[in-house]
C-alpha atoms as a PDB file:
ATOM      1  CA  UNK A   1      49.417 136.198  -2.514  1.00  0.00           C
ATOM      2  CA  UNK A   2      47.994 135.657  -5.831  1.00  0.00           C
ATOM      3  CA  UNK A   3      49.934 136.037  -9.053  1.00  0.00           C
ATOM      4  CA  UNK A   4      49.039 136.298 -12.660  1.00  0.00           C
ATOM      5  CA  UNK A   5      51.973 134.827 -14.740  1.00  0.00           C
ATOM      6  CA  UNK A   6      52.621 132.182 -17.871  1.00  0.00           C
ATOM      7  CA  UNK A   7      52.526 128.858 -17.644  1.00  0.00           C
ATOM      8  CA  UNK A   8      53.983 126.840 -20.140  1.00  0.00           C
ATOM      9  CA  UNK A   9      52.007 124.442 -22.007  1.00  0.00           C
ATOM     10  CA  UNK A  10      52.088 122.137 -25.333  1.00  0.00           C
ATOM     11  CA  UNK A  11      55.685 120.034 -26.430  1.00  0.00           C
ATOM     12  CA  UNK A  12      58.300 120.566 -27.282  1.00  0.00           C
ATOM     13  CA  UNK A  13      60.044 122.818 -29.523  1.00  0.00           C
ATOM     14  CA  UNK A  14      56.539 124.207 -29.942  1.00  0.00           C
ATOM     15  CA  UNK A  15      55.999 127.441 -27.233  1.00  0.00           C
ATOM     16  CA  UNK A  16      52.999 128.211 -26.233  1.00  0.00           C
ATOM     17  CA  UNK A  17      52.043 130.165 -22.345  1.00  0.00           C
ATOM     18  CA  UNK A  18      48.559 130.526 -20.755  1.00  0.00           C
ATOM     19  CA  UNK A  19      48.276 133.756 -18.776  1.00  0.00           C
ATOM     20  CA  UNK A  20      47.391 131.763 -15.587  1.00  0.00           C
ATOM     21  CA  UNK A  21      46.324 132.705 -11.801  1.00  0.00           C
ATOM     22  CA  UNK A  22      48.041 130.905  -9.218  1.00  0.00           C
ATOM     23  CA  UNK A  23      49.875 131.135  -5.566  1.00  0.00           C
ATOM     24  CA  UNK A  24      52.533 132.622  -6.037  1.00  0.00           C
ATOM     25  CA  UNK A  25      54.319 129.863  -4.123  1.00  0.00           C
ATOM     26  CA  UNK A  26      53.004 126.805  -6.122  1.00  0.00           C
ATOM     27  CA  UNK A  27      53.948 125.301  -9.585  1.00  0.00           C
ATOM     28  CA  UNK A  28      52.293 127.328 -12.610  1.00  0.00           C
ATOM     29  CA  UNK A  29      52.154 124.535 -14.648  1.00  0.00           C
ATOM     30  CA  UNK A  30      50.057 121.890 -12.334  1.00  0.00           C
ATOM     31  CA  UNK A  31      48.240 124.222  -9.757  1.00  0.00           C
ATOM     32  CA  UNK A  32      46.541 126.989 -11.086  1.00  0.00           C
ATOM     33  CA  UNK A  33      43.499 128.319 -10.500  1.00  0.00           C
ATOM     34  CA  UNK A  34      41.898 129.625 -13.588  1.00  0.00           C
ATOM     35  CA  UNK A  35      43.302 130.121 -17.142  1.00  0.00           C
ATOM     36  CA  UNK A  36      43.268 134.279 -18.231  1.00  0.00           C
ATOM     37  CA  UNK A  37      44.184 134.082 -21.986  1.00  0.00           C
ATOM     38  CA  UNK A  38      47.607 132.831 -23.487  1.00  0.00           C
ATOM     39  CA  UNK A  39      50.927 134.113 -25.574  1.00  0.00           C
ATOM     40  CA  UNK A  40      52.175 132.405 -28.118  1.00  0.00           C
ATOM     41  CA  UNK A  41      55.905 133.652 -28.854  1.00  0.00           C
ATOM     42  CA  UNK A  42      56.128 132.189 -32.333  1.00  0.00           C
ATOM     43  CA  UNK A  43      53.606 135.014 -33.684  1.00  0.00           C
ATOM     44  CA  UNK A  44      53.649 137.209 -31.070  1.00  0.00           C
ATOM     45  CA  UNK A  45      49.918 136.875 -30.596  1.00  0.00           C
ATOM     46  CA  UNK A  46      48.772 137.590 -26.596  1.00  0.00           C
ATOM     47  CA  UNK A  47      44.987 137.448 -26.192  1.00  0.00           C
ATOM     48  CA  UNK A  48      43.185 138.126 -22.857  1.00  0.00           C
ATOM     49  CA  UNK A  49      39.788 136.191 -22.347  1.00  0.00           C
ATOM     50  CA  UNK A  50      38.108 138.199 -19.707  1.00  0.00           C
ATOM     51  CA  UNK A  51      39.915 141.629 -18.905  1.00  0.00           C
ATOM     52  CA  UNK A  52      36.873 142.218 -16.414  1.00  0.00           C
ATOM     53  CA  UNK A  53      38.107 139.417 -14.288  1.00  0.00           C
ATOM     54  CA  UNK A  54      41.548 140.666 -14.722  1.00  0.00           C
ATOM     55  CA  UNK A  55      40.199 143.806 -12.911  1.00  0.00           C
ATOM     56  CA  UNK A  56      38.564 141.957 -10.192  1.00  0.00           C
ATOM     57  CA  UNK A  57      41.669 139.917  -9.378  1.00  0.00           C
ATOM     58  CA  UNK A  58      43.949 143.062  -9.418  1.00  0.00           C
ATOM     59  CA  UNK A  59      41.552 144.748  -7.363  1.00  0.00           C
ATOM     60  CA  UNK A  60      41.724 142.176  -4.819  1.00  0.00           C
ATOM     61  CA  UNK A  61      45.362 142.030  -4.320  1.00  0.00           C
ATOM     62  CA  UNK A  62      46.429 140.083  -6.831  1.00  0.00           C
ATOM     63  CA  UNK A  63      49.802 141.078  -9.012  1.00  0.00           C
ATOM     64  CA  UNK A  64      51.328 140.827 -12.593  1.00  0.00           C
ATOM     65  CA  UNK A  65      54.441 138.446 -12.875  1.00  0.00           C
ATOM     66  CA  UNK A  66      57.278 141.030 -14.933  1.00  0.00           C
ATOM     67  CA  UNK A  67      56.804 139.271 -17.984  1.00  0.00           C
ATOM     68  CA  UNK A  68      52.735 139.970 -17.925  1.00  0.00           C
ATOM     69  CA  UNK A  69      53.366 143.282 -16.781  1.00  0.00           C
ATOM     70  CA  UNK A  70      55.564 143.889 -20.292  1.00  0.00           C
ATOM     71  CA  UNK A  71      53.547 142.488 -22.375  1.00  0.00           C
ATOM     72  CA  UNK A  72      50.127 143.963 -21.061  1.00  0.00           C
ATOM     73  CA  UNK A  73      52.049 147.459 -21.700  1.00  0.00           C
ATOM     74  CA  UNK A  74      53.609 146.362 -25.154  1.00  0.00           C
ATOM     75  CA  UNK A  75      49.720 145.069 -26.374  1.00  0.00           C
ATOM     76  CA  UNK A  76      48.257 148.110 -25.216  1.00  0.00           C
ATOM     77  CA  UNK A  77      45.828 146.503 -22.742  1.00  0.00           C
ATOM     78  CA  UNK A  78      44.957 149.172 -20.127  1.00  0.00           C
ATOM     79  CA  UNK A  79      43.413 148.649 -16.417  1.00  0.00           C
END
């Protein structure tokens, strides 16, 4: 089953998430499949590169992670 969830990336003391698609078995950070936008906490900034793929990977059984669920919801990014 395919997930779309954060991965974090960048050092330390310095958050920053992609919105990744992955297994939902394997690691986010090393083994993902394609990079969907990103989050960065500091500013609360979320930014989604291509909501059309988005679309295509939820309509092929793919689901949000909690976290991506909340913040697609609190950004007001509709499918």
């Amino acid at each position: 089953m395919l997930k779309i969830r954060l991965s974090r990336a960048w050092k330390k003391n310095s958050p920053f998430f992609r919105l990744v698609l992955t297994e939902h078995a394997a690691a986010a950070k090393h083994w993902y499949k394609e990079v969907l936008g990103f989050f960065n906490p500091l500013t609360k900034e979320f930014k989604v590169n291509d909501l059309e793929k988005i679309k295509k990977y939820i309509s092929n059984w793919a689901q949000f992670s909690e976290k991506v669920e909340k913040l697609m919801k609190v950004n007001n990014i509709a499918l």
